[in-house]
PDB file of N, CA and C in Angstrom:
ATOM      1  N   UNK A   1     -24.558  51.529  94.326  1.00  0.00           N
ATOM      2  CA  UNK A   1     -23.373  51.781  93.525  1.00  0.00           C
ATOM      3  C   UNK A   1     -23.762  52.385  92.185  1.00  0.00           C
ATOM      4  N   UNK A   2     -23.025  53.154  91.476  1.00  0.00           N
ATOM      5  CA  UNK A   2     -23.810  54.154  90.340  1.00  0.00           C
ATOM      6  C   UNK A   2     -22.662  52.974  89.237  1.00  0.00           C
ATOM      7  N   UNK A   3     -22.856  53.564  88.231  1.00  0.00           N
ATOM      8  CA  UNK A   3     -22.097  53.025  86.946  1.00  0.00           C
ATOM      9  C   UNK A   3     -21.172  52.730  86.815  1.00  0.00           C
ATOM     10  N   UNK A   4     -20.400  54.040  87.356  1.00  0.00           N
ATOM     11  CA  UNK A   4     -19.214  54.272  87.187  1.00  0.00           C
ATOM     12  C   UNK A   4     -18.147  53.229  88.194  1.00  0.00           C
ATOM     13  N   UNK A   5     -18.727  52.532  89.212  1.00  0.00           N
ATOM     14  CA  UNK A   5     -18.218  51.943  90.268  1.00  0.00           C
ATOM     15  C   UNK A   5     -18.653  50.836  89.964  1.00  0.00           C
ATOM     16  N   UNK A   6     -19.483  50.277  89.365  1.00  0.00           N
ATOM     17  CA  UNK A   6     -19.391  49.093  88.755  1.00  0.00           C
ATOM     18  C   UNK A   6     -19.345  48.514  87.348  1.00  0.00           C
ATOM     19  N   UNK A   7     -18.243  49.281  86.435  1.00  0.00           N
ATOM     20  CA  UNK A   7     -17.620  49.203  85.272  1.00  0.00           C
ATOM     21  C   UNK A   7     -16.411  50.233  85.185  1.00  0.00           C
ATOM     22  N   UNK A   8     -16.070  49.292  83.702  1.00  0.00           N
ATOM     23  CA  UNK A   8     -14.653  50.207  83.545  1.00  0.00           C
ATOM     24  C   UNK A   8     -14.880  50.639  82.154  1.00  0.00           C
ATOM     25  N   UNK A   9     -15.076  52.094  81.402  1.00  0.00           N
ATOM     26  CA  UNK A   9     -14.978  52.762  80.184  1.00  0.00           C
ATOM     27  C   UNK A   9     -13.602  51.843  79.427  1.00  0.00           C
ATOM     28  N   UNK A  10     -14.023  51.327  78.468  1.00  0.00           N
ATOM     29  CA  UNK A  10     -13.121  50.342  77.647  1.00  0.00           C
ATOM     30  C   UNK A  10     -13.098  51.102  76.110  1.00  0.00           C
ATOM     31  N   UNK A  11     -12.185  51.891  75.285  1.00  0.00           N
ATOM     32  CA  UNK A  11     -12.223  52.463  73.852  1.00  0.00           C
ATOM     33  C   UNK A  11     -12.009  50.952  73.163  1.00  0.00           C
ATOM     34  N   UNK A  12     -12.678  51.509  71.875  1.00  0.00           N
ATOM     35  CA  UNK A  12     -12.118  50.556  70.657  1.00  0.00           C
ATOM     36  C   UNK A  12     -10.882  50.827  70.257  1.00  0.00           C
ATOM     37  N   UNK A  13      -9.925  49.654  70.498  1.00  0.00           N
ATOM     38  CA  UNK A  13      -8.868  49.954  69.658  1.00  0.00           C
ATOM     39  C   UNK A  13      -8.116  48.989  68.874  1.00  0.00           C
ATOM     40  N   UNK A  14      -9.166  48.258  68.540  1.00  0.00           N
ATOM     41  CA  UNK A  14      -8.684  47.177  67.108  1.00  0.00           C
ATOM     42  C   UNK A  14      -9.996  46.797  66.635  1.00  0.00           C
ATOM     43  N   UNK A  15      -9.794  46.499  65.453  1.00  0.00           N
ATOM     44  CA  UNK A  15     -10.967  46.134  64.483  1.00  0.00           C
ATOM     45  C   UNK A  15      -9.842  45.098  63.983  1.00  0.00           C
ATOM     46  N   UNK A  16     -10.242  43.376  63.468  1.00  0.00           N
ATOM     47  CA  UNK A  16      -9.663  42.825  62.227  1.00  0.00           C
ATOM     48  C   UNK A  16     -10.599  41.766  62.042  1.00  0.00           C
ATOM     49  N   UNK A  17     -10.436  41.069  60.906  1.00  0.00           N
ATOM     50  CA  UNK A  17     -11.495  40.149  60.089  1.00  0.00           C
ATOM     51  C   UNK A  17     -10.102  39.000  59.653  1.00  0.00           C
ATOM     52  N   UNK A  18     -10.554  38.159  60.069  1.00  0.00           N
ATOM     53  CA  UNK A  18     -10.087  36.511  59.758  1.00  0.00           C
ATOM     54  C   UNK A  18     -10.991  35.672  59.195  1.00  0.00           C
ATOM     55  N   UNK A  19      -9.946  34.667  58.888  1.00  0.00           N
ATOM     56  CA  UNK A  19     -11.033  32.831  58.495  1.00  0.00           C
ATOM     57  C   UNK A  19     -11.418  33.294  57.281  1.00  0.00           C
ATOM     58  N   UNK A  20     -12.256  31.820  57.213  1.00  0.00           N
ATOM     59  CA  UNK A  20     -12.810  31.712  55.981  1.00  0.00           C
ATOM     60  C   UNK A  20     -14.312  32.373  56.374  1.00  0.00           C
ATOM     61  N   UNK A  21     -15.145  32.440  57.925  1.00  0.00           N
ATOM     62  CA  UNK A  21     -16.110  32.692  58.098  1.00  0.00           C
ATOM     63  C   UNK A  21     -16.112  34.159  58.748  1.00  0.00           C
ATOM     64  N   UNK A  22     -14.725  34.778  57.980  1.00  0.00           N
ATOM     65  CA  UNK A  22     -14.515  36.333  58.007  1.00  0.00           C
ATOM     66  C   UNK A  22     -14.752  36.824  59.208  1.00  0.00           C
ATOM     67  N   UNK A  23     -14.777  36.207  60.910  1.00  0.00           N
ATOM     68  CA  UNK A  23     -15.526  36.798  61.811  1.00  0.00           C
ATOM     69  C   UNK A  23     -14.501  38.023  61.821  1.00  0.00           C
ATOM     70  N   UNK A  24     -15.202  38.773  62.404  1.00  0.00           N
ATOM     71  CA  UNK A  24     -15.005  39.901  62.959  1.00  0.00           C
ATOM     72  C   UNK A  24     -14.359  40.281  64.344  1.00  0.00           C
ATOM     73  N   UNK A  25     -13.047  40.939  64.841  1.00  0.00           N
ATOM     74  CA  UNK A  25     -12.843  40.824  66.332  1.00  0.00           C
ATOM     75  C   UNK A  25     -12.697  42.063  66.181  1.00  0.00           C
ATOM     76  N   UNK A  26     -13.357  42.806  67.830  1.00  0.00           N
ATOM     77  CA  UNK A  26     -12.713  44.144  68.191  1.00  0.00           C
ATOM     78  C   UNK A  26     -12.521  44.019  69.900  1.00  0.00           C
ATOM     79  N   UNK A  27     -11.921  44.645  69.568  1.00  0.00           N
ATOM     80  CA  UNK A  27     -10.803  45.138  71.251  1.00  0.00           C
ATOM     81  C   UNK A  27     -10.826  46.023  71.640  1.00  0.00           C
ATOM     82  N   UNK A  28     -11.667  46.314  72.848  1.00  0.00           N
ATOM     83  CA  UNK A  28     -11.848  47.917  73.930  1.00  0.00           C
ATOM     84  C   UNK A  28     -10.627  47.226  75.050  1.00  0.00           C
ATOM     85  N   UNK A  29     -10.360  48.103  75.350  1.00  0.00           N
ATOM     86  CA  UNK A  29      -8.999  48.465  76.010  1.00  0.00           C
ATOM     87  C   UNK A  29      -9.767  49.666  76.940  1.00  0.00           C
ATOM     88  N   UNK A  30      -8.479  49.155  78.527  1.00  0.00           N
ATOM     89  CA  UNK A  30      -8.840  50.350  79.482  1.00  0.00           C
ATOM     90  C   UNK A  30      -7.881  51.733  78.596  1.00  0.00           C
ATOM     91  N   UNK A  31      -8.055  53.061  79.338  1.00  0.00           N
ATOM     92  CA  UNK A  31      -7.554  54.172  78.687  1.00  0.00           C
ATOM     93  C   UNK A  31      -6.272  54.077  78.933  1.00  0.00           C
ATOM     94  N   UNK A  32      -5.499  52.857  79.890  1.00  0.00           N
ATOM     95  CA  UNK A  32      -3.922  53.292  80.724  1.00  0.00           C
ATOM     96  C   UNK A  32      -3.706  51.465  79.097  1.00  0.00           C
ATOM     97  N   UNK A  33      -4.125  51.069  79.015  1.00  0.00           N
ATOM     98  CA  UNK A  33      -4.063  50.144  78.065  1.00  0.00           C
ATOM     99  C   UNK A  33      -4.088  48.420  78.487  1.00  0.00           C
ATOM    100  N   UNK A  34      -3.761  48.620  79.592  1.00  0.00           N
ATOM    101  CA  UNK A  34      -3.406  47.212  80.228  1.00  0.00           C
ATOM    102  C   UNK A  34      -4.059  46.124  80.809  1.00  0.00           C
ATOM    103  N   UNK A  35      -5.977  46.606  80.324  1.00  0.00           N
ATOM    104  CA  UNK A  35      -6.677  45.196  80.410  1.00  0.00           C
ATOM    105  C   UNK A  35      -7.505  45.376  79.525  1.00  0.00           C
ATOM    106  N   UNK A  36      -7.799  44.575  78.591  1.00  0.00           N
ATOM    107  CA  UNK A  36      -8.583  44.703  77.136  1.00  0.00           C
ATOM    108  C   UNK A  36     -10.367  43.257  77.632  1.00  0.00           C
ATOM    109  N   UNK A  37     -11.363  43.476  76.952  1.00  0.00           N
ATOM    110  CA  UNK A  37     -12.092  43.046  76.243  1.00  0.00           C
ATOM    111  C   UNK A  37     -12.099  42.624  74.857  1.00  0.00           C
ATOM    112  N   UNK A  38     -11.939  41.255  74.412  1.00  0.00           N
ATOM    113  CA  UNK A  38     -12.273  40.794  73.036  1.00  0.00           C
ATOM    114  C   UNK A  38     -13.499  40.510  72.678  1.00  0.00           C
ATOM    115  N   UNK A  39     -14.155  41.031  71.616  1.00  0.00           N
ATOM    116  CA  UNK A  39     -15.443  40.503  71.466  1.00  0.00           C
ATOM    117  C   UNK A  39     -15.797  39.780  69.595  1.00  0.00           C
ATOM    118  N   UNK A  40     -15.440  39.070  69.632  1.00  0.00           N
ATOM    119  CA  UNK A  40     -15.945  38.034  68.088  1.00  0.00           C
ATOM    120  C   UNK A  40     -16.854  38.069  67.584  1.00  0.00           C
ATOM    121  N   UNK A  41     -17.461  38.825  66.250  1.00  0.00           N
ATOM    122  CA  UNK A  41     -18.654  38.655  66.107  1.00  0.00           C
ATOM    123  C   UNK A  41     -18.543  38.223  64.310  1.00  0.00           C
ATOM    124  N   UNK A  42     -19.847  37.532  63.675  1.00  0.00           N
ATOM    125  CA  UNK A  42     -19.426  37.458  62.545  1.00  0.00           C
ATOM    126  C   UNK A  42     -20.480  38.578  61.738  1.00  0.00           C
ATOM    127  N   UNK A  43     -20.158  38.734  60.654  1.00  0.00           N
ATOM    128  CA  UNK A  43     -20.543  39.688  59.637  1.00  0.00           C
ATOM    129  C   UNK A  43     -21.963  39.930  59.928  1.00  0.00           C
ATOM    130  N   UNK A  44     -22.222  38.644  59.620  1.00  0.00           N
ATOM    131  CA  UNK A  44     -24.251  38.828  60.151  1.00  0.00           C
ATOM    132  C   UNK A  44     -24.917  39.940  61.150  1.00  0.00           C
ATOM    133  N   UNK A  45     -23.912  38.919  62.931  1.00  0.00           N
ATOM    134  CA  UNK A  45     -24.149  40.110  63.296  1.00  0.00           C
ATOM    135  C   UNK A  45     -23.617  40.730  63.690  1.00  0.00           C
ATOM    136  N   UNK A  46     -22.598  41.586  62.952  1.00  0.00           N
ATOM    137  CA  UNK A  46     -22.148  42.873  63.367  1.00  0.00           C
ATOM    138  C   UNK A  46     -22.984  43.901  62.436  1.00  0.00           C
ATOM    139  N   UNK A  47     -23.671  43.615  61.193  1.00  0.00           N
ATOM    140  CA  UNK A  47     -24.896  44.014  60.794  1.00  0.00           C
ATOM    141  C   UNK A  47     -25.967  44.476  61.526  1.00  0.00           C
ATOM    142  N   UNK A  48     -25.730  43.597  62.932  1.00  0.00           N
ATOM    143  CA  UNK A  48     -27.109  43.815  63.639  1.00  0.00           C
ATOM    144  C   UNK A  48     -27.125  44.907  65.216  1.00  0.00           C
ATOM    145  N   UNK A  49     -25.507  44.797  65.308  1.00  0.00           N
ATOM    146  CA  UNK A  49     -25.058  45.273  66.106  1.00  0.00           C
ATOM    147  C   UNK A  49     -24.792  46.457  66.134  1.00  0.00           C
ATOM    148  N   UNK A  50     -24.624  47.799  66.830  1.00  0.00           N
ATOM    149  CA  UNK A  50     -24.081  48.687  66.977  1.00  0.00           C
ATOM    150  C   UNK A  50     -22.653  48.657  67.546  1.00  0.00           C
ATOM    151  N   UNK A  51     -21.788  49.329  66.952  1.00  0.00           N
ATOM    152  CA  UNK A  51     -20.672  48.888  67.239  1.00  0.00           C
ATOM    153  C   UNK A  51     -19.906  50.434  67.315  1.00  0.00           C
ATOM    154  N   UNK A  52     -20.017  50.477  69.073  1.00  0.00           N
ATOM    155  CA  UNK A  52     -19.414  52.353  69.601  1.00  0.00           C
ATOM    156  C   UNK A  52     -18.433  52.342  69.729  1.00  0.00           C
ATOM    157  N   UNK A  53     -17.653  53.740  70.135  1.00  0.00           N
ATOM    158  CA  UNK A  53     -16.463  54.078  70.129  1.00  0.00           C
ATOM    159  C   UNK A  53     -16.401  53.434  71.539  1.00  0.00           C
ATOM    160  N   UNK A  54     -16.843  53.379  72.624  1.00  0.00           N
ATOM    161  CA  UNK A  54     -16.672  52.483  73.787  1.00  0.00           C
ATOM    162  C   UNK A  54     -17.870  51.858  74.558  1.00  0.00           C
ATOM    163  N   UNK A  55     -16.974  50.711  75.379  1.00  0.00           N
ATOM    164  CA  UNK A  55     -18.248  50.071  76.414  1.00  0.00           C
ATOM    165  C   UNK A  55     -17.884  50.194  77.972  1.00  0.00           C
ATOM    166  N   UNK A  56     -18.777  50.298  78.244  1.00  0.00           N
ATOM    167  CA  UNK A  56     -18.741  49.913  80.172  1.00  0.00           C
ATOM    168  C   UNK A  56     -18.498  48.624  80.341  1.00  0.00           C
ATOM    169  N   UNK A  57     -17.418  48.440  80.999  1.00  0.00           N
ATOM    170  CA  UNK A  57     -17.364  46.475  80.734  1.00  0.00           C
ATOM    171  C   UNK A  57     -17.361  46.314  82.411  1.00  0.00           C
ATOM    172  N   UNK A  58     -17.507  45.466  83.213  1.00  0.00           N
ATOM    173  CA  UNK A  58     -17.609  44.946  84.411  1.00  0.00           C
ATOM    174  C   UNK A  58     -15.919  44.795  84.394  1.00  0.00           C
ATOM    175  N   UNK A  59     -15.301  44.596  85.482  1.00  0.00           N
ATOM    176  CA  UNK A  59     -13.918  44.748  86.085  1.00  0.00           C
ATOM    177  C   UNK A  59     -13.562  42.848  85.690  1.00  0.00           C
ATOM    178  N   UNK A  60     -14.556  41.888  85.919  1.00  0.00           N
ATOM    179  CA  UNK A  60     -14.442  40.505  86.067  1.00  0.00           C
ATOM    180  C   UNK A  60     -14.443  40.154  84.515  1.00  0.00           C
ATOM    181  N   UNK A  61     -14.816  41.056  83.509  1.00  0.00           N
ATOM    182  CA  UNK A  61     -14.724  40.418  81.778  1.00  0.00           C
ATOM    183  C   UNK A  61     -13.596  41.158  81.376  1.00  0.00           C
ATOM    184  N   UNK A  62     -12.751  41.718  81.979  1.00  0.00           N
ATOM    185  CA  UNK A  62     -11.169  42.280  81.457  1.00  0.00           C
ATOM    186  C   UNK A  62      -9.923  41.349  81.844  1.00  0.00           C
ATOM    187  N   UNK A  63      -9.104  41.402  80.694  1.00  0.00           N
ATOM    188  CA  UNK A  63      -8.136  40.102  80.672  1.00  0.00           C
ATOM    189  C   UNK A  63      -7.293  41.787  80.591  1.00  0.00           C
ATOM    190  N   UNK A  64      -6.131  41.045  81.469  1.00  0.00           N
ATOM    191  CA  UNK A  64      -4.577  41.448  81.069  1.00  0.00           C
ATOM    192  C   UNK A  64      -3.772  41.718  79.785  1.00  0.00           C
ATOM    193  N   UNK A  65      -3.300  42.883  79.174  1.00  0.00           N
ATOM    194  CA  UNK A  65      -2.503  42.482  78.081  1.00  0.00           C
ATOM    195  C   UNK A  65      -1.463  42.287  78.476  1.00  0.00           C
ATOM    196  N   UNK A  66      -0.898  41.201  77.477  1.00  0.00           N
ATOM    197  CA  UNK A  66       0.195  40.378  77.596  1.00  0.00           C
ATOM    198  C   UNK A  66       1.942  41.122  77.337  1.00  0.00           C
ATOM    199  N   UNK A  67       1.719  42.321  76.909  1.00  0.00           N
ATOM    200  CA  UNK A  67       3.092  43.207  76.824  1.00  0.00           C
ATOM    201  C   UNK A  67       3.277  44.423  76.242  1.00  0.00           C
ATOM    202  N   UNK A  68       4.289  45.010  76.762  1.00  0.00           N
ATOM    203  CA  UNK A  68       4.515  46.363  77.158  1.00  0.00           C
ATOM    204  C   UNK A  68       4.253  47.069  75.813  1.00  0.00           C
ATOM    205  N   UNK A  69       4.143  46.531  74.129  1.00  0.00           N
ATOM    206  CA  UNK A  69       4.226  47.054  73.500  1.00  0.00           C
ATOM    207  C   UNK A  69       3.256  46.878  72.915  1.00  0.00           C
ATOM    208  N   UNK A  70       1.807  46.228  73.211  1.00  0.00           N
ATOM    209  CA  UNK A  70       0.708  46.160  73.082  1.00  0.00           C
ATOM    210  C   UNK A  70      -0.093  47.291  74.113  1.00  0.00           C
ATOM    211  N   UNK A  71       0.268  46.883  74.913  1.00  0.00           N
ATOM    212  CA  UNK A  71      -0.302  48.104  76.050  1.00  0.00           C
ATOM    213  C   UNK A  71       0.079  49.591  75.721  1.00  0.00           C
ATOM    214  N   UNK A  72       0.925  49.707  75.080  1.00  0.00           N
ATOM    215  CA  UNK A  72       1.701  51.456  74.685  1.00  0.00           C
ATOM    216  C   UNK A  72       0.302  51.757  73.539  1.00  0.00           C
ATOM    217  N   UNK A  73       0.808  50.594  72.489  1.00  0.00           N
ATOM    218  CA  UNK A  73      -0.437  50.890  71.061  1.00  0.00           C
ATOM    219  C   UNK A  73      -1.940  51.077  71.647  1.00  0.00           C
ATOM    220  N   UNK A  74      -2.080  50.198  72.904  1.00  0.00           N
ATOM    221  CA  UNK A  74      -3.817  50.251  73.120  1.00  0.00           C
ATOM    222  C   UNK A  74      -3.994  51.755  73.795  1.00  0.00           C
ATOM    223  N   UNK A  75      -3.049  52.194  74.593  1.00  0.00           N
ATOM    224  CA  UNK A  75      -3.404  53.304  75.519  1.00  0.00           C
ATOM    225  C   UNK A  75      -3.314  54.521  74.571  1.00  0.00           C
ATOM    226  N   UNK A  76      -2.588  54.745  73.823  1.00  0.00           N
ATOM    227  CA  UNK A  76      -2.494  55.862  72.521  1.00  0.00           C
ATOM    228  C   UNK A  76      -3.767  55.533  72.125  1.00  0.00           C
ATOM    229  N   UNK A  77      -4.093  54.417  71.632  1.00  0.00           N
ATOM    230  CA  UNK A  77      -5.302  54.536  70.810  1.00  0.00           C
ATOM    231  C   UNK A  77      -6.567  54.912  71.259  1.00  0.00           C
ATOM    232  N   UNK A  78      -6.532  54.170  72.569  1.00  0.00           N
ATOM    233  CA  UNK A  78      -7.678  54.584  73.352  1.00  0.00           C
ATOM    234  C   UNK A  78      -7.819  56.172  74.277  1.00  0.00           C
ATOM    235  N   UNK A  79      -6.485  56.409  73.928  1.00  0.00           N
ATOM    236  CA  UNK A  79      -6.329  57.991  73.972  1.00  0.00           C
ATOM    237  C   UNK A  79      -7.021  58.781  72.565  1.00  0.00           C
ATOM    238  N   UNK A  80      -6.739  58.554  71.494  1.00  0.00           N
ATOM    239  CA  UNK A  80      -6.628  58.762  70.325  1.00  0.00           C
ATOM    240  C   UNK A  80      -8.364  59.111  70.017  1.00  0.00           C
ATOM    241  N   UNK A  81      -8.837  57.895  70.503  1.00  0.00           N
ATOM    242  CA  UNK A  81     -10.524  57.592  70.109  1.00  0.00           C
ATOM    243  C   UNK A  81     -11.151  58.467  71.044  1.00  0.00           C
ATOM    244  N   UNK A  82     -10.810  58.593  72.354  1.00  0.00           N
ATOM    245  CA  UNK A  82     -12.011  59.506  73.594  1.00  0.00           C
ATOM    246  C   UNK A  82     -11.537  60.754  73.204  1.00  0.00           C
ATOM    247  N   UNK A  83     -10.652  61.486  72.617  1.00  0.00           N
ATOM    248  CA  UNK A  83     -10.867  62.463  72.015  1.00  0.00           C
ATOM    249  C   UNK A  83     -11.389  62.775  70.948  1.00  0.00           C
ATOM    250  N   UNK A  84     -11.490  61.776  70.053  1.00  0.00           N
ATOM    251  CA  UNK A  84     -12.602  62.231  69.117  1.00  0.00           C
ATOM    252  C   UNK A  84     -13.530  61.852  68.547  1.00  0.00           C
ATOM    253  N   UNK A  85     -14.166  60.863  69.837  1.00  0.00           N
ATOM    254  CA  UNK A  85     -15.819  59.919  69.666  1.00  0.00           C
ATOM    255  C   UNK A  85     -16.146  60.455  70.818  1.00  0.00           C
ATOM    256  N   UNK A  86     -17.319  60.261  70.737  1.00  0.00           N
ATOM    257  CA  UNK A  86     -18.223  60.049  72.062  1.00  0.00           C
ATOM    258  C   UNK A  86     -18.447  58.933  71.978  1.00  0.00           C
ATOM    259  N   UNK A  87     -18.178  58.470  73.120  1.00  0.00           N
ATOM    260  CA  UNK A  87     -18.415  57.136  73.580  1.00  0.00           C
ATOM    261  C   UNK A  87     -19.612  56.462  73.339  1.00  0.00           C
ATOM    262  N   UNK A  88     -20.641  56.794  72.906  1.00  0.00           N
ATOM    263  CA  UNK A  88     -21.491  56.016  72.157  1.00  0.00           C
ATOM    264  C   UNK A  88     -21.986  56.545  70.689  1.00  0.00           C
ATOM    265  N   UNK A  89     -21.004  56.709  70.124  1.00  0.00           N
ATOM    266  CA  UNK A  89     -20.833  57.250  68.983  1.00  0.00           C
ATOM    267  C   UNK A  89     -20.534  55.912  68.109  1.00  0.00           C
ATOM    268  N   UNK A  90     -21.545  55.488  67.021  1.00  0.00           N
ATOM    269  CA  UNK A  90     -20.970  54.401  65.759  1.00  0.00           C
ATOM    270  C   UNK A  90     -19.571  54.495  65.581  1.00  0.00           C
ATOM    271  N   UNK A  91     -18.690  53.790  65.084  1.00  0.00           N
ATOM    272  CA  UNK A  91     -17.708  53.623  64.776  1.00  0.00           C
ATOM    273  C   UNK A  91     -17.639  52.777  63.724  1.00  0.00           C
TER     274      UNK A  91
END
């Protein structure tokens, strides 16, 4: 099986910072919008991290979004970003 058949191209399409221990969340989203990856990281290491315009995520670490008007914002965005990142492009 090559790559492409065992993952799904996920864009970034949220960045936000909470708490008092400021973590960090971002959200790749499929390109149609309607199953996202969350990933939590705190300041430290997102320092340490590279953090691209997208990931290959496995089909079994994608959750459902929960509604129609989250899914509209993720699929624009993740429209928005593969036109003008390369997918392993810093962000």
């Amino acid at each position: 099986m090559s790559d492409s058949e065992e993952t799904v191209r996920c864009w970034l399409v949220e960045r936000s910072s909470y708490g008092d221990e400021r973590m960090v969340t971002l959200v790749y989203a499929t390109p149609t919008g309607d199953r996202q990856l969350t990933k939590q990281l705190s300041p430290n290491l997102l320092r340490r991290k590279r953090v691209t315009a997208a990931v290959n995520v496995e089909p079994e670490r994608l959750e459902p979004v929960a509604d129609d008007e989250t899914r509209e914002r993720y699929a624009a965005e993740a429209e928005r970003m593969a036109e003008r990142h390369d997918p392993d492009a810093e962000v």
